[in-house]
Protein backbone atom coordinates (compact mmCIF):
# COMPACT_ATOMS: atom_id res chain seq x y z
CA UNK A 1 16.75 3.13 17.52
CA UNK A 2 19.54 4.72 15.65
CA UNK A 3 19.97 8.53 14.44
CA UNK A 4 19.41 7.42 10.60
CA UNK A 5 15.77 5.25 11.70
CA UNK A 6 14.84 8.23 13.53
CA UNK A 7 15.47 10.94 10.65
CA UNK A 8 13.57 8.18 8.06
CA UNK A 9 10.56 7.85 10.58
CA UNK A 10 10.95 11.48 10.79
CA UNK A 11 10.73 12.50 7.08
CA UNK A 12 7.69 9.88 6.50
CA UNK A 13 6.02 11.20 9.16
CA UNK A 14 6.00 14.66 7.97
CA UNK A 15 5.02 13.76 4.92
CA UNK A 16 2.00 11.53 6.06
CA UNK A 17 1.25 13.46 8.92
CA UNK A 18 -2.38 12.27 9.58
CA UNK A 19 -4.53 8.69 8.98
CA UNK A 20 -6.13 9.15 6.09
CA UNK A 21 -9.17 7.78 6.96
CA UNK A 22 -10.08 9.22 10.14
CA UNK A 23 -7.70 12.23 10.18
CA UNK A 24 -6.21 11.46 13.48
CA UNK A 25 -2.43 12.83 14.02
CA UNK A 26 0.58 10.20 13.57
CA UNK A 27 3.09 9.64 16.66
CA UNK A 28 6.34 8.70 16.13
CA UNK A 29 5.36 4.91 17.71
CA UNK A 30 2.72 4.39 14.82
CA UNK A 31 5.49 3.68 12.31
CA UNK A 32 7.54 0.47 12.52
CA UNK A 33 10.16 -0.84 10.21
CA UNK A 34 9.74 -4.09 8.76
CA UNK A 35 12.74 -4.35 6.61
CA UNK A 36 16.03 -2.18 5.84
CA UNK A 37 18.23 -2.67 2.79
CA UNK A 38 20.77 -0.23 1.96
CA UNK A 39 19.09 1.84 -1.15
CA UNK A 40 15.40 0.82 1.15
CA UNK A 41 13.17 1.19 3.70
CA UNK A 42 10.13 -0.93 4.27
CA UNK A 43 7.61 0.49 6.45
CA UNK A 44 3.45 0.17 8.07
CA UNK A 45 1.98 3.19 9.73
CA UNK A 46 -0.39 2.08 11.65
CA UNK A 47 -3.14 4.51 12.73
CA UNK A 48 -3.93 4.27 17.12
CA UNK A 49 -7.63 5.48 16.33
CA UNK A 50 -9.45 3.46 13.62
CA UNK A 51 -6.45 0.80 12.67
CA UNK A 52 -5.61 1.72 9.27
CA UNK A 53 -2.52 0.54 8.13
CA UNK A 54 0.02 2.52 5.43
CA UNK A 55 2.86 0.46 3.58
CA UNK A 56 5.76 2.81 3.08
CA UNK A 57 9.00 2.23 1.12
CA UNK A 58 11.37 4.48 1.46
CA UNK A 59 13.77 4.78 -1.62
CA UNK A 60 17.30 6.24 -0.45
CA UNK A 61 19.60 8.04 -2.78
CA UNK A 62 19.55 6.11 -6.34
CA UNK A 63 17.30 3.31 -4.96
CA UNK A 64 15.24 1.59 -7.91
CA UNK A 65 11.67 2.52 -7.44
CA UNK A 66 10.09 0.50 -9.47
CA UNK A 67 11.33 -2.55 -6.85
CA UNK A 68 9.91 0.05 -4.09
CA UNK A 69 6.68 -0.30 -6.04
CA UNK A 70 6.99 -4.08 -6.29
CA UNK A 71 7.70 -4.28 -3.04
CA UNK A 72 4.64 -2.54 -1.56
CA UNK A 73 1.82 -4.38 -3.92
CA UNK A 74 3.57 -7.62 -2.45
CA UNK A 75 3.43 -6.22 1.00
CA UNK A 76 -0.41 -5.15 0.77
CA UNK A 77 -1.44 -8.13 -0.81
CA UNK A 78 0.57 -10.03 1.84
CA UNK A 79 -1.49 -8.21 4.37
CA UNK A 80 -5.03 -8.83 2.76
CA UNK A 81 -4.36 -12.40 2.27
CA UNK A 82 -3.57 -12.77 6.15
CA UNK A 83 -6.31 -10.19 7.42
CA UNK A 84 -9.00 -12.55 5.40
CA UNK A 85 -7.26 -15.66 4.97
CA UNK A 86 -4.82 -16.04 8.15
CA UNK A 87 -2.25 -18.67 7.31
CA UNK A 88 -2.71 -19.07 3.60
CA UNK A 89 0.29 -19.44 1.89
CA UNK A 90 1.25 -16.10 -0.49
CA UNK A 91 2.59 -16.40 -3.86
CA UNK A 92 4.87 -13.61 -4.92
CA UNK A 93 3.47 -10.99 -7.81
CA UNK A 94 4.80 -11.61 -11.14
CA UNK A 95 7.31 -9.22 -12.05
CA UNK A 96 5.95 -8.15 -15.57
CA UNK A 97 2.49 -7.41 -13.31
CA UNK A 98 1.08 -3.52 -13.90
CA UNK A 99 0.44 -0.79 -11.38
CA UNK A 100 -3.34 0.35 -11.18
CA UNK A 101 -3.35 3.75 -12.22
CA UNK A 102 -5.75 6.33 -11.17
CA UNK A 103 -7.18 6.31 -14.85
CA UNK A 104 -7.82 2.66 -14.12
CA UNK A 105 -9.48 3.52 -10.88
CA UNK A 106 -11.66 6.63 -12.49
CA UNK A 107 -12.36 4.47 -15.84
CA UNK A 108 -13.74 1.83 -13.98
CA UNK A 109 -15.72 4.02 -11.35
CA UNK A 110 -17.29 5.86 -14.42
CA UNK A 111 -18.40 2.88 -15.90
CA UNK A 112 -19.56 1.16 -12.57
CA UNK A 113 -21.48 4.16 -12.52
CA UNK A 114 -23.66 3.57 -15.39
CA UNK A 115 -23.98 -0.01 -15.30
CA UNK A 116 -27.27 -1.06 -14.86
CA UNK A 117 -25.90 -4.59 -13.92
CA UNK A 118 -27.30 -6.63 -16.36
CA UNK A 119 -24.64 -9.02 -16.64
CA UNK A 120 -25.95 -11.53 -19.61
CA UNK A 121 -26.20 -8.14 -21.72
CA UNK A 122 -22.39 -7.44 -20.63
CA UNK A 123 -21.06 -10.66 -21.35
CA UNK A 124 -23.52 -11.62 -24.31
CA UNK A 125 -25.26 -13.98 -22.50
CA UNK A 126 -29.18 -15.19 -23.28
């Protein structure tokens, strides 16, 4: 491993620090790189204690983040298509897709939270 992997582990680690799920402490050999441009980094922490995985890019000086975005939804779908469907083939996100916002998320948990779950009245069914 070179000085430059090291410091990038480094910095994400200190940033992450724990698994977010079950709080346990990150180790240097929980973070592999799984690809390496020049502007960035594509990384998965992967927790020792309950197995959750992180996808990390790592945008370097004037690196484009919205590809750094990109990059991760097609990672993380990539993974949950393999975890649940091993073998399945993955078509690439479209670029013009959007980013779920946490509006989106709260919006949608405010409304899941009053729906009674009558579905025909939802959709104007019978």
């Amino acid at each position: 491993m070179d000085t430059s992997e090291k410091q990038i582990k480094r910095i994400v680690l200190t940033r992450m620090e724990r698994c977010s799920v079950c709080h346990h402490l990150f180790q240097d050999d929980d973070i592999h790189v799984l690809s390496r441009k020049e502007d960035m980094w594509m990384m998965v922490v992967t927790c020792t204690e309950c197995h959750g995985r992180n996808f990390v890019a790592a945008v370097l000086g004037d690196g484009d983040s919205s590809q750094a975005q990109l990059a991760l939804r097609s990672l993380g779908q990539d993974a949950a298509i393999e975890e649940f469907a091993p073998g399945r083939a993955v078509e690439p996100l479209p670029a013009d897709s959007e980013v779920v916002k946490a509006a989106d998320v709260l919006s949608m948990h405010e409304f899941l939270d009053e729906f009674d779950g009558d579905f025909q009245r939802l959709f104007g069914g019978k």
